[in-house]
C-alpha atoms as a PDB file:
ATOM      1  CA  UNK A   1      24.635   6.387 -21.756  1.00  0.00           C
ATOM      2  CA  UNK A   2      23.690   7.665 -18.273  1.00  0.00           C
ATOM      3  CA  UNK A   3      24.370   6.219 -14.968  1.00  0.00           C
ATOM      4  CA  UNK A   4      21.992   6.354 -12.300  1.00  0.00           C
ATOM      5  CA  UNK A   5      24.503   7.739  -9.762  1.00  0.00           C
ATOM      6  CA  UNK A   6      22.787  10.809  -9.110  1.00  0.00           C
ATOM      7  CA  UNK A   7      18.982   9.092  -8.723  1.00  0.00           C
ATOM      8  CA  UNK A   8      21.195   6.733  -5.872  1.00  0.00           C
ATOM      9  CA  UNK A   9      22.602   9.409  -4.520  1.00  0.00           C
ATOM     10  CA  UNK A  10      18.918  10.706  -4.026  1.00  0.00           C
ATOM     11  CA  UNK A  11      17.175   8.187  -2.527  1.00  0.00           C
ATOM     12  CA  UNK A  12      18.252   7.702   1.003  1.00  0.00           C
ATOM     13  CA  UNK A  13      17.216  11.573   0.974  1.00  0.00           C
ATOM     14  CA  UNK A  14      13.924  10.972  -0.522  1.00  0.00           C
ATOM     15  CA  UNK A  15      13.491   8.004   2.217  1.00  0.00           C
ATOM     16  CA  UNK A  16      14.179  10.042   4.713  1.00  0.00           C
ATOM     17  CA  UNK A  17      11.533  12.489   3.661  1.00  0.00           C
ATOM     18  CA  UNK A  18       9.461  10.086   3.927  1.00  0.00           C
ATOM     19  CA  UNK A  19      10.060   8.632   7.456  1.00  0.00           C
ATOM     20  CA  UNK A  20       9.664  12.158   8.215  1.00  0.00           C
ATOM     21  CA  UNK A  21       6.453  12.782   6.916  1.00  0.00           C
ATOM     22  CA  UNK A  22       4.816   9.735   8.109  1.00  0.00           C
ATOM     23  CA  UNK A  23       6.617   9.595  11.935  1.00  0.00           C
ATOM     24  CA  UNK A  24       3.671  10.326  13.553  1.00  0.00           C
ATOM     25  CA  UNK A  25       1.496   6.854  11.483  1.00  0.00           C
ATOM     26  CA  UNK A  26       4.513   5.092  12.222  1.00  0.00           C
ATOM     27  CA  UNK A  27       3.985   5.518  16.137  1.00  0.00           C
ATOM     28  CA  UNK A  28       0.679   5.214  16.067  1.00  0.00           C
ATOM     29  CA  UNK A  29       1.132   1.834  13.977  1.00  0.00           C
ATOM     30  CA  UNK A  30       3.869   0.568  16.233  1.00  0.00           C
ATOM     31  CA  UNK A  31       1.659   1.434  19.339  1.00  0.00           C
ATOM     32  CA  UNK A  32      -1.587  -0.964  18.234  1.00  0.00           C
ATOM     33  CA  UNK A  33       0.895  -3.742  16.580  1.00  0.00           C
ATOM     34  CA  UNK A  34      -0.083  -6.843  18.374  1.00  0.00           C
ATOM     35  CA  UNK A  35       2.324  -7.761  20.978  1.00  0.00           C
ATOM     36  CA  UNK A  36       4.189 -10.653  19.340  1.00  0.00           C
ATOM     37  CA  UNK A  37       3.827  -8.855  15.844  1.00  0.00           C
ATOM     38  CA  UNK A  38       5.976  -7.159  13.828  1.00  0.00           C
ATOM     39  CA  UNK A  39       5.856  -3.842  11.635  1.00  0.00           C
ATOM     40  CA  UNK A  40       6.939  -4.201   8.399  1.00  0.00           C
ATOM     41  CA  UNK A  41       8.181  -1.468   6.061  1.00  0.00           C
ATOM     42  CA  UNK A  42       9.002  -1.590   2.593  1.00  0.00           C
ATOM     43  CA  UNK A  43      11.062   0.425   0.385  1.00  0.00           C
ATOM     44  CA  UNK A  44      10.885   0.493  -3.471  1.00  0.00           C
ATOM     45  CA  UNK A  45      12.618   2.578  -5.973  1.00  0.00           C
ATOM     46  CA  UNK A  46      11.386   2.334  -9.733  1.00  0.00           C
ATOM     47  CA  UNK A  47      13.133   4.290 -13.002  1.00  0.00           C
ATOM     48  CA  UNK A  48      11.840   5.413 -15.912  1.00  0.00           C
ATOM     49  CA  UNK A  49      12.126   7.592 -18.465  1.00  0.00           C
ATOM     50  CA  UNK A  50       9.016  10.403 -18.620  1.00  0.00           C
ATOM     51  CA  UNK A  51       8.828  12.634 -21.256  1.00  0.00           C
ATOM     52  CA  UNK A  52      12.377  12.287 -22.358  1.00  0.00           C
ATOM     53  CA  UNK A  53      13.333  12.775 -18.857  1.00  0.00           C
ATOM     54  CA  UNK A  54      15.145  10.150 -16.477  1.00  0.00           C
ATOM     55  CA  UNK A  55      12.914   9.904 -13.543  1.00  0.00           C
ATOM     56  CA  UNK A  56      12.771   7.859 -10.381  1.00  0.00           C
ATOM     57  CA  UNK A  57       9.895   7.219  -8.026  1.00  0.00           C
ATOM     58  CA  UNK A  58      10.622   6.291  -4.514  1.00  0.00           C
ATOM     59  CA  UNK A  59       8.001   5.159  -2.501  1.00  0.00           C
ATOM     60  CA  UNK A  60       7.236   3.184   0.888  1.00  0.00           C
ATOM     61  CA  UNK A  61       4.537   0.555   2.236  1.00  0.00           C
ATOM     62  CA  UNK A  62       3.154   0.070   5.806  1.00  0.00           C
ATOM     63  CA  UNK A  63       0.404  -1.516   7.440  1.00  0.00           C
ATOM     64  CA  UNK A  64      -1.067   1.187  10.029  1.00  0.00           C
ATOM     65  CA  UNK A  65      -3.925  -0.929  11.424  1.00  0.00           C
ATOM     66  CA  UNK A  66      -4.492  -4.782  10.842  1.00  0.00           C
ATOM     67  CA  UNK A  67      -7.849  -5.278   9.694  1.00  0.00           C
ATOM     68  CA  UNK A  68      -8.997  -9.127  10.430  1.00  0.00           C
ATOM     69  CA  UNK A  69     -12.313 -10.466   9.356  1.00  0.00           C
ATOM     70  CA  UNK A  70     -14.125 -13.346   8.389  1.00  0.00           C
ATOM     71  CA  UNK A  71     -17.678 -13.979   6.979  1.00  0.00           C
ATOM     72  CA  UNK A  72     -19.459 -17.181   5.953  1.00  0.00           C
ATOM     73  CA  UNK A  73     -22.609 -18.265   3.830  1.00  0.00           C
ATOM     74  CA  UNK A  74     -23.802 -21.314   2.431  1.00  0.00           C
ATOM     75  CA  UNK A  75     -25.793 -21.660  -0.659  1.00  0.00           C
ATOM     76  CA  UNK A  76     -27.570 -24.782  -2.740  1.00  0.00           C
ATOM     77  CA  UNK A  77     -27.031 -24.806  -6.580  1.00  0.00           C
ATOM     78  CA  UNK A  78     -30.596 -26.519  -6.966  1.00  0.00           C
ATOM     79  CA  UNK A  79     -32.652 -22.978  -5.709  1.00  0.00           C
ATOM     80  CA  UNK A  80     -32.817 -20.810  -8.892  1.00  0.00           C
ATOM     81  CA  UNK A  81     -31.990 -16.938  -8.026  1.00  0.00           C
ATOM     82  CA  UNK A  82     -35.507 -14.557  -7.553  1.00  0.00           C
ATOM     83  CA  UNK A  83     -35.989 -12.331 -10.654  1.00  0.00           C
ATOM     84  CA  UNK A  84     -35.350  -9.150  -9.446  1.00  0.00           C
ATOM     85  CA  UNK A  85     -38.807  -6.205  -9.506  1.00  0.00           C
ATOM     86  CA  UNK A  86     -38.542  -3.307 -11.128  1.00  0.00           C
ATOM     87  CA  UNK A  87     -39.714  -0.576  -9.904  1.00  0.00           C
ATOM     88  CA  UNK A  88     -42.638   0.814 -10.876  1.00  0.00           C
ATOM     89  CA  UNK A  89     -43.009   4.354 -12.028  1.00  0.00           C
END
């Protein structure tokens, strides 16, 4: 049976890489946090076997921009919906 030494071995390098390639969203994600907010990052690592291959998938999660909205309506379940026209041709 296999161990998975190598695949931890691995991933703090493969994190790395990708702290790396997203430095730049991570400034720009800590710069328009809100002032008493925090950023959160999350690290996963999943394994599988793929083909008859041991494989590992790292990955990583971070919110770059809050997006905050609401929207309302009210409706009556007495007013029957309008048939839709087609159009003609």
């Amino acid at each position: 049976m296999s161990t998975l030494k190598t695949a931890l071995d691995l991933i703090p390098e493969k994190i790395r890489g990708l702290l790396k390639d997203y430095r730049e969203d991570f400034e720009q994600a800590w710069l328009k946090k809100e002032d008493d907010g925090d950023l959160s990052v999350s690290f996963s690592a999943t394994f599988s076997v793929k083909h008859g291959a041991n494989a590992c998938e790292v990955g990583m999660s971070f919110i770059k921009e809050k997006i905050k909205d609401k929207t309302n309506f009210t409706w009556d379940d007495k007013q029957p919906t309008l048939p839709l026209k087609k159009n003609a041709e």
